[in-house]
PDB file of N, CA and C in Angstrom:
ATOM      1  N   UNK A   1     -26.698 132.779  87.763  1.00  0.00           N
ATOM      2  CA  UNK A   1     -27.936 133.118  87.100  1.00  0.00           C
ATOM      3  C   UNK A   1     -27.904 132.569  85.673  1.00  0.00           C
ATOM      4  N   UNK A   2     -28.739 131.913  85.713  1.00  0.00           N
ATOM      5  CA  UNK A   2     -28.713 130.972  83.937  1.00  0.00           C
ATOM      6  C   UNK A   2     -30.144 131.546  83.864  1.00  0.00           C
ATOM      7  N   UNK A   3     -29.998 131.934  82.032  1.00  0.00           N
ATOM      8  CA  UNK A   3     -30.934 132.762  81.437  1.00  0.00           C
ATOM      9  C   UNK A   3     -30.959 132.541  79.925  1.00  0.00           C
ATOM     10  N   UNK A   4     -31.760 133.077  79.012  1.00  0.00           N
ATOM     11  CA  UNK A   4     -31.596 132.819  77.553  1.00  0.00           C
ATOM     12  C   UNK A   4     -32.327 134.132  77.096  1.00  0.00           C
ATOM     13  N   UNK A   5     -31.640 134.323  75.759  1.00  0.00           N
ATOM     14  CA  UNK A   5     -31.858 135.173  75.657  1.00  0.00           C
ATOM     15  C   UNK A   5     -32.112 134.968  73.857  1.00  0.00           C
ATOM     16  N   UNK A   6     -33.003 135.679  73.341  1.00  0.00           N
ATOM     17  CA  UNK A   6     -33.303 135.917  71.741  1.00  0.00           C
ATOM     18  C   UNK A   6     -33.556 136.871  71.067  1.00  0.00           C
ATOM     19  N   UNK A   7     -32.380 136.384  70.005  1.00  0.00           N
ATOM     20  CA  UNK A   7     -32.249 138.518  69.318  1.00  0.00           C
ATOM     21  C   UNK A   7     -32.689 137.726  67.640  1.00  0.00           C
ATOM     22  N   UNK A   8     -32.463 138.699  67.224  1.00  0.00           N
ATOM     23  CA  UNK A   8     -32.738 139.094  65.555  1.00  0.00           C
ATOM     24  C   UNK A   8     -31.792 139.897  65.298  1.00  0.00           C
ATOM     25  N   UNK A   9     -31.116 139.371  63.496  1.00  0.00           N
ATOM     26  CA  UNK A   9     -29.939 140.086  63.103  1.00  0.00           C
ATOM     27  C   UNK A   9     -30.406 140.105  61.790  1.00  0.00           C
ATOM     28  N   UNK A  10     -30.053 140.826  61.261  1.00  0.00           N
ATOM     29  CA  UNK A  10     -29.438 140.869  59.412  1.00  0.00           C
ATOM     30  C   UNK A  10     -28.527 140.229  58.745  1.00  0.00           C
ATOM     31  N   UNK A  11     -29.207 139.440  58.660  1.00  0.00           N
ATOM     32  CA  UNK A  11     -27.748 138.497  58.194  1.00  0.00           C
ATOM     33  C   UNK A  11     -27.387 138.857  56.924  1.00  0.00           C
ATOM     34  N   UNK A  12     -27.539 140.032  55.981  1.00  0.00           N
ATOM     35  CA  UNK A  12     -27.221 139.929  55.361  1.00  0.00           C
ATOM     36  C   UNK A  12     -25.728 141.588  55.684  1.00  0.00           C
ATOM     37  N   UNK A  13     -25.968 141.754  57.055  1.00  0.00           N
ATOM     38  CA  UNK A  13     -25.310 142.888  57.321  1.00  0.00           C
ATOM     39  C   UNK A  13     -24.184 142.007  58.169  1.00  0.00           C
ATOM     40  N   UNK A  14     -24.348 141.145  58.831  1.00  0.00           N
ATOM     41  CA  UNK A  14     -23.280 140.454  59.653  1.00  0.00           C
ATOM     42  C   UNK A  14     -23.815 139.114  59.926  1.00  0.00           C
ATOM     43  N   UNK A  15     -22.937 138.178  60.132  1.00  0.00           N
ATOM     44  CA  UNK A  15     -23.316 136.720  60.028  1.00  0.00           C
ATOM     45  C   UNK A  15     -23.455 136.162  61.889  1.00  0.00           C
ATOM     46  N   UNK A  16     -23.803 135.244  61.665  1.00  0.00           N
ATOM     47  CA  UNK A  16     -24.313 134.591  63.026  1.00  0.00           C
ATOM     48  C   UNK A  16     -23.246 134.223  63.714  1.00  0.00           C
ATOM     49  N   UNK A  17     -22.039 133.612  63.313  1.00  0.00           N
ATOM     50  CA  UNK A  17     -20.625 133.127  63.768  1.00  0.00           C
ATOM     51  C   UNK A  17     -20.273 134.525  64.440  1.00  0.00           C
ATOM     52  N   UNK A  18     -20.245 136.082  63.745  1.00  0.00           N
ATOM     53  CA  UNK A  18     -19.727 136.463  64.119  1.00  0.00           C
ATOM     54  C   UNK A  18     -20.330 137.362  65.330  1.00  0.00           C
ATOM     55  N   UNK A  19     -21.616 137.164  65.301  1.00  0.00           N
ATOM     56  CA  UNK A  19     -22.343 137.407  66.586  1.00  0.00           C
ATOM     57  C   UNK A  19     -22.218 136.734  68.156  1.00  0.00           C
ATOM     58  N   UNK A  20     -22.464 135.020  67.672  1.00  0.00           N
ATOM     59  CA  UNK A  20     -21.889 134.294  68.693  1.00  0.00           C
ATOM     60  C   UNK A  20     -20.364 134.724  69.366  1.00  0.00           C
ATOM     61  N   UNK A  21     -19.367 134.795  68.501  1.00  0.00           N
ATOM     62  CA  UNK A  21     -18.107 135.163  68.552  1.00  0.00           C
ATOM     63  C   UNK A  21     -17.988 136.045  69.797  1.00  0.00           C
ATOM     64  N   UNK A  22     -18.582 137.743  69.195  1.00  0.00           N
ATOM     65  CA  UNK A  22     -18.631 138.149  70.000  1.00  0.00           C
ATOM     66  C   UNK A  22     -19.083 138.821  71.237  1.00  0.00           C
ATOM     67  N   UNK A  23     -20.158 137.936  71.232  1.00  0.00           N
ATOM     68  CA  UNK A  23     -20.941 137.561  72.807  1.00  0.00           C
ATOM     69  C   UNK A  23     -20.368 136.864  73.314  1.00  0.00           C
ATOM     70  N   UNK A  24     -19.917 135.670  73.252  1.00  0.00           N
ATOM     71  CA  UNK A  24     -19.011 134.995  73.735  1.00  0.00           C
ATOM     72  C   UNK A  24     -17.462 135.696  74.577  1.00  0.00           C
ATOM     73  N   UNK A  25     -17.513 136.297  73.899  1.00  0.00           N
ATOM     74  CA  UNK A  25     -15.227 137.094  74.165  1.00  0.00           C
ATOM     75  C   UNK A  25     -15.519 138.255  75.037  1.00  0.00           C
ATOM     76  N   UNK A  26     -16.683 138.762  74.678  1.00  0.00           N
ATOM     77  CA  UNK A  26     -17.512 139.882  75.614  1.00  0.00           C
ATOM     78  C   UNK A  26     -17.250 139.455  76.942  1.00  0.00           C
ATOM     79  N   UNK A  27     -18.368 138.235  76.981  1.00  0.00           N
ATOM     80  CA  UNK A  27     -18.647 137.863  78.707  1.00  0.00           C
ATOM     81  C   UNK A  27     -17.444 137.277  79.296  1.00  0.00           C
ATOM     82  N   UNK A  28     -15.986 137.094  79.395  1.00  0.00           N
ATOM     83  CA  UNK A  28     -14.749 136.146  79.508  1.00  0.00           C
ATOM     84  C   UNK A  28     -15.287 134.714  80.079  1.00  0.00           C
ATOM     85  N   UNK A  29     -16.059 134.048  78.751  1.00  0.00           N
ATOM     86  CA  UNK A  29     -16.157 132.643  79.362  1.00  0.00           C
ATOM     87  C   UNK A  29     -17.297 132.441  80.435  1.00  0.00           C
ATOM     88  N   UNK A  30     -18.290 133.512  80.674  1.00  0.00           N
ATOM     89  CA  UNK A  30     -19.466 133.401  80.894  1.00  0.00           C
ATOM     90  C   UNK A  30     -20.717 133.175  80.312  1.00  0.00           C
ATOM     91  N   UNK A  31     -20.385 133.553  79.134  1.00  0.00           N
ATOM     92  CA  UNK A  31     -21.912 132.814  77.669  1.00  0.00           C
ATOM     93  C   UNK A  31     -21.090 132.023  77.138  1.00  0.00           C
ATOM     94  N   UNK A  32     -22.276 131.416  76.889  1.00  0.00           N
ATOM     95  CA  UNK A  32     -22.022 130.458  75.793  1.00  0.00           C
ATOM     96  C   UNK A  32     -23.846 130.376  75.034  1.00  0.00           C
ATOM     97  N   UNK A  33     -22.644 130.667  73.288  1.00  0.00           N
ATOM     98  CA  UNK A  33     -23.919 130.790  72.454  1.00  0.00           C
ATOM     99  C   UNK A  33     -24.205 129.183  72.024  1.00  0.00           C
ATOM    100  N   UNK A  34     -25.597 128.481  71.539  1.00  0.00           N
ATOM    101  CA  UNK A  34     -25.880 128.057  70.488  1.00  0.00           C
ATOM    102  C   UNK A  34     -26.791 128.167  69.608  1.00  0.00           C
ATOM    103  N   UNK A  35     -26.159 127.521  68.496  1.00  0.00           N
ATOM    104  CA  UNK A  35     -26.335 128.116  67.128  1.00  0.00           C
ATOM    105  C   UNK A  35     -27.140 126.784  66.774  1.00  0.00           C
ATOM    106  N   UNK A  36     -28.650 126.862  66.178  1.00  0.00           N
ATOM    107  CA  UNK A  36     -29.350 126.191  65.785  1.00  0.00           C
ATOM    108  C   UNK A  36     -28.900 125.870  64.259  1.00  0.00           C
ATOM    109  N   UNK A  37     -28.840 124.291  63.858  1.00  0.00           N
ATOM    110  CA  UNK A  37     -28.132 123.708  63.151  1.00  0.00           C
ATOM    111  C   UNK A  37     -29.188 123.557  62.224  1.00  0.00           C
ATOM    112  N   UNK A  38     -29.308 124.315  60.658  1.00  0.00           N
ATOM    113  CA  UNK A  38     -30.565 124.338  60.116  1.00  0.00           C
ATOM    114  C   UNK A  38     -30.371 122.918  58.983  1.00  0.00           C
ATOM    115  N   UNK A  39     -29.949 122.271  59.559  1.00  0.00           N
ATOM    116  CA  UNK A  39     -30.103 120.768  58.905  1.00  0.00           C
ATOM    117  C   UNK A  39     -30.565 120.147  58.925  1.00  0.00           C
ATOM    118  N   UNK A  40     -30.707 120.108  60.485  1.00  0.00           N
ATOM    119  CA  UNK A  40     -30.973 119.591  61.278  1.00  0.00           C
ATOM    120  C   UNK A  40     -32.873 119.453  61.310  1.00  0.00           C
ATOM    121  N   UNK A  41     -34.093 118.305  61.500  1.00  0.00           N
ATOM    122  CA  UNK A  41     -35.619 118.839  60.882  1.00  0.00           C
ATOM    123  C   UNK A  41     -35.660 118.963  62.777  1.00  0.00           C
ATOM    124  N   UNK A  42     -36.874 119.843  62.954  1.00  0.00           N
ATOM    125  CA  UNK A  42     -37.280 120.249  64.438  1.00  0.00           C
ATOM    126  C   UNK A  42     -37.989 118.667  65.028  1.00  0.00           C
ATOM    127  N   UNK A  43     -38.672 118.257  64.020  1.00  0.00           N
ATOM    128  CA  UNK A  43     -39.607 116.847  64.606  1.00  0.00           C
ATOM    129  C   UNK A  43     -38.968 116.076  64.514  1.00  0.00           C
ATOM    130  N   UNK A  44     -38.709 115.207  65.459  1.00  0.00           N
ATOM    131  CA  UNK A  44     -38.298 114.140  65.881  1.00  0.00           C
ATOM    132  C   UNK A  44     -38.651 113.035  64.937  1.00  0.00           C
ATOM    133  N   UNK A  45     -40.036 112.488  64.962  1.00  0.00           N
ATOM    134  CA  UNK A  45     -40.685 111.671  64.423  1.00  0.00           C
ATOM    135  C   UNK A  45     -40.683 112.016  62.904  1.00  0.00           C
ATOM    136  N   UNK A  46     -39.801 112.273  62.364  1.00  0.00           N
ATOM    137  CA  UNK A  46     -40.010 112.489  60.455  1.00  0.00           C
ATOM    138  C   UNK A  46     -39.708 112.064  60.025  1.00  0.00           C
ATOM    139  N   UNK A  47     -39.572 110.252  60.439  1.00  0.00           N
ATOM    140  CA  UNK A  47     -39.060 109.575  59.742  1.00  0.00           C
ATOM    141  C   UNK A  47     -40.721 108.757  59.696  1.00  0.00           C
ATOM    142  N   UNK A  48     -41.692 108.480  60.740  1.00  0.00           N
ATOM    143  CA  UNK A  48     -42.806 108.241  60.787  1.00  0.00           C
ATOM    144  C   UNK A  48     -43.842 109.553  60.320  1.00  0.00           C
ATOM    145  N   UNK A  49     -43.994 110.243  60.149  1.00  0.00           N
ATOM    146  CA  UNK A  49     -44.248 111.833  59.531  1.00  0.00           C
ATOM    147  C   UNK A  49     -44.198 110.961  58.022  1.00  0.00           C
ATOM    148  N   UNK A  50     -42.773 111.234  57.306  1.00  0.00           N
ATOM    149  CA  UNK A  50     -42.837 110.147  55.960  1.00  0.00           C
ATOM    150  C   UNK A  50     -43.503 108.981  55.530  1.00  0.00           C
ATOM    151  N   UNK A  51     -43.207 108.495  56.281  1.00  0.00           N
ATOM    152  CA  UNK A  51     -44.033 107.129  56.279  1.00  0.00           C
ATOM    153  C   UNK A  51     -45.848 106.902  56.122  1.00  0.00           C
ATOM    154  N   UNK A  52     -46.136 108.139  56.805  1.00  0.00           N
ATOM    155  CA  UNK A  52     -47.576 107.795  56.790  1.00  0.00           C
ATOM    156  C   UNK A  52     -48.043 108.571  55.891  1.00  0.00           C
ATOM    157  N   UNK A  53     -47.375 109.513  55.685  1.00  0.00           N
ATOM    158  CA  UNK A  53     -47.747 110.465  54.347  1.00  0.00           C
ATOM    159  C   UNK A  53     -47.526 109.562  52.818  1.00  0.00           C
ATOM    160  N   UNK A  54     -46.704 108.830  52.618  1.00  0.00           N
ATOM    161  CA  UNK A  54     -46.194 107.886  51.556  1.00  0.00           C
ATOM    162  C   UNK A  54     -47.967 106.555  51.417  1.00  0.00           C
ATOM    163  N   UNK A  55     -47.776 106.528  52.795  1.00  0.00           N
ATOM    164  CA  UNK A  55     -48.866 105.385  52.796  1.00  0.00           C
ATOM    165  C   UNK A  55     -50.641 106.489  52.497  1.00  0.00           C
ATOM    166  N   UNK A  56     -50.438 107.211  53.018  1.00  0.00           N
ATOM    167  CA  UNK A  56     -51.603 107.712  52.583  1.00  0.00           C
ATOM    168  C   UNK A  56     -51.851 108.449  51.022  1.00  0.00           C
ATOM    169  N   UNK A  57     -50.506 108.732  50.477  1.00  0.00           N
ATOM    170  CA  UNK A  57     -50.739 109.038  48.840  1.00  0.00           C
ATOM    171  C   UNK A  57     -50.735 107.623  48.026  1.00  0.00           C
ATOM    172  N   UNK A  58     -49.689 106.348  48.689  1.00  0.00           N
ATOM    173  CA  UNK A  58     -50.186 105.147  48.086  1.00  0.00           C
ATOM    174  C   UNK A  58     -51.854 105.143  47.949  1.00  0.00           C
ATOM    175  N   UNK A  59     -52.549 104.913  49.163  1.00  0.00           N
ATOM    176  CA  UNK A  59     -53.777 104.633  48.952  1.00  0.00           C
ATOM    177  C   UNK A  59     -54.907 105.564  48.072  1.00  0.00           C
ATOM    178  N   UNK A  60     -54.149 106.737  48.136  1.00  0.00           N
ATOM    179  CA  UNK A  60     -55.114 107.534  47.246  1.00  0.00           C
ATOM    180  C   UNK A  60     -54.479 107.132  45.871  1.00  0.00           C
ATOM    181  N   UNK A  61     -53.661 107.286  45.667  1.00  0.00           N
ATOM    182  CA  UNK A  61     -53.854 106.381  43.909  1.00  0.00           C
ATOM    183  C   UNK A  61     -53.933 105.062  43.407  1.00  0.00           C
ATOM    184  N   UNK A  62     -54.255 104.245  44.307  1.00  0.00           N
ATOM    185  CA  UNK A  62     -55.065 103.303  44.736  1.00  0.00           C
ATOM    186  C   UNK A  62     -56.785 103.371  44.170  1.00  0.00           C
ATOM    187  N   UNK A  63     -57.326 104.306  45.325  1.00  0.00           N
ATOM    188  CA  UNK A  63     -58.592 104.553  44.827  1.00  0.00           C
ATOM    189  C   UNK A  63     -58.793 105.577  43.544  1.00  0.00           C
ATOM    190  N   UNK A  64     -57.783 106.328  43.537  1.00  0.00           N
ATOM    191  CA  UNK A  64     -58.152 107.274  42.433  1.00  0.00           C
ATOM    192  C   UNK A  64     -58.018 106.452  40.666  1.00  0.00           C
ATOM    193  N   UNK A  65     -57.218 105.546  40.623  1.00  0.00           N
ATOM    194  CA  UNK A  65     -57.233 104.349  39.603  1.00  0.00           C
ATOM    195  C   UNK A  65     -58.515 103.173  39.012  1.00  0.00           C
ATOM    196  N   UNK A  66     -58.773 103.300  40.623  1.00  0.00           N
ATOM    197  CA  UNK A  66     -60.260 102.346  40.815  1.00  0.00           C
ATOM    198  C   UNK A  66     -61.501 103.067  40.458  1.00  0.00           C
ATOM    199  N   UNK A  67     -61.335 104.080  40.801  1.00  0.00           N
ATOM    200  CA  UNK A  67     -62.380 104.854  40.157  1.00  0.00           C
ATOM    201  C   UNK A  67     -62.126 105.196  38.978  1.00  0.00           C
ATOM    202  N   UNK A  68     -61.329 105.682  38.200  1.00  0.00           N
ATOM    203  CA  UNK A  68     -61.010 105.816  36.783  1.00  0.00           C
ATOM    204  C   UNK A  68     -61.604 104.232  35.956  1.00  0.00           C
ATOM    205  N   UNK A  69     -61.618 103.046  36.046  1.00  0.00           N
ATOM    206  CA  UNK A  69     -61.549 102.005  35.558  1.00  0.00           C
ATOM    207  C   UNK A  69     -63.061 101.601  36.075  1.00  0.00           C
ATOM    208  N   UNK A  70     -63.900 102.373  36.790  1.00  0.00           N
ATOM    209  CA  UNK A  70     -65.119 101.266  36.995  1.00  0.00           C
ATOM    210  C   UNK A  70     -65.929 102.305  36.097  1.00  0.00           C
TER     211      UNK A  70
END
């Protein structure tokens, strides 16, 4: 039976390592936790995300210059 499961902790009362830990030692080698890597960005594409955002503030100070000067 493969399943998932999602809790909520306090991390400021106990840390996530030591949650995984022991869910893990609990089940003998029947769970296995993972731990979402907050470095890590969720979108894939944020390297094109950047890109078009860069190109679209280029062009607005672009026009926002052009209009200052006419």
């Amino acid at each position: 039976m493969a399943g998932k499961v999602e809790t909520s902790i306090d991390s400021e009362v106990t840390g996530l390592r030591a949650v995984a830990d022991a869910v893990e030692n609990s089940g003998a080698g029947c769970y296995k936790v993972v731990l979402p890597n907050p470095y890590t960005r969720v979108s894939s594409d944020y390297g094109a995300e950047v890109g078009h955002m860069y190109q679209l503030f280029l062009w607005s100070c672009a026009f926002s210059v052009s209009s200052i000067t006419i």
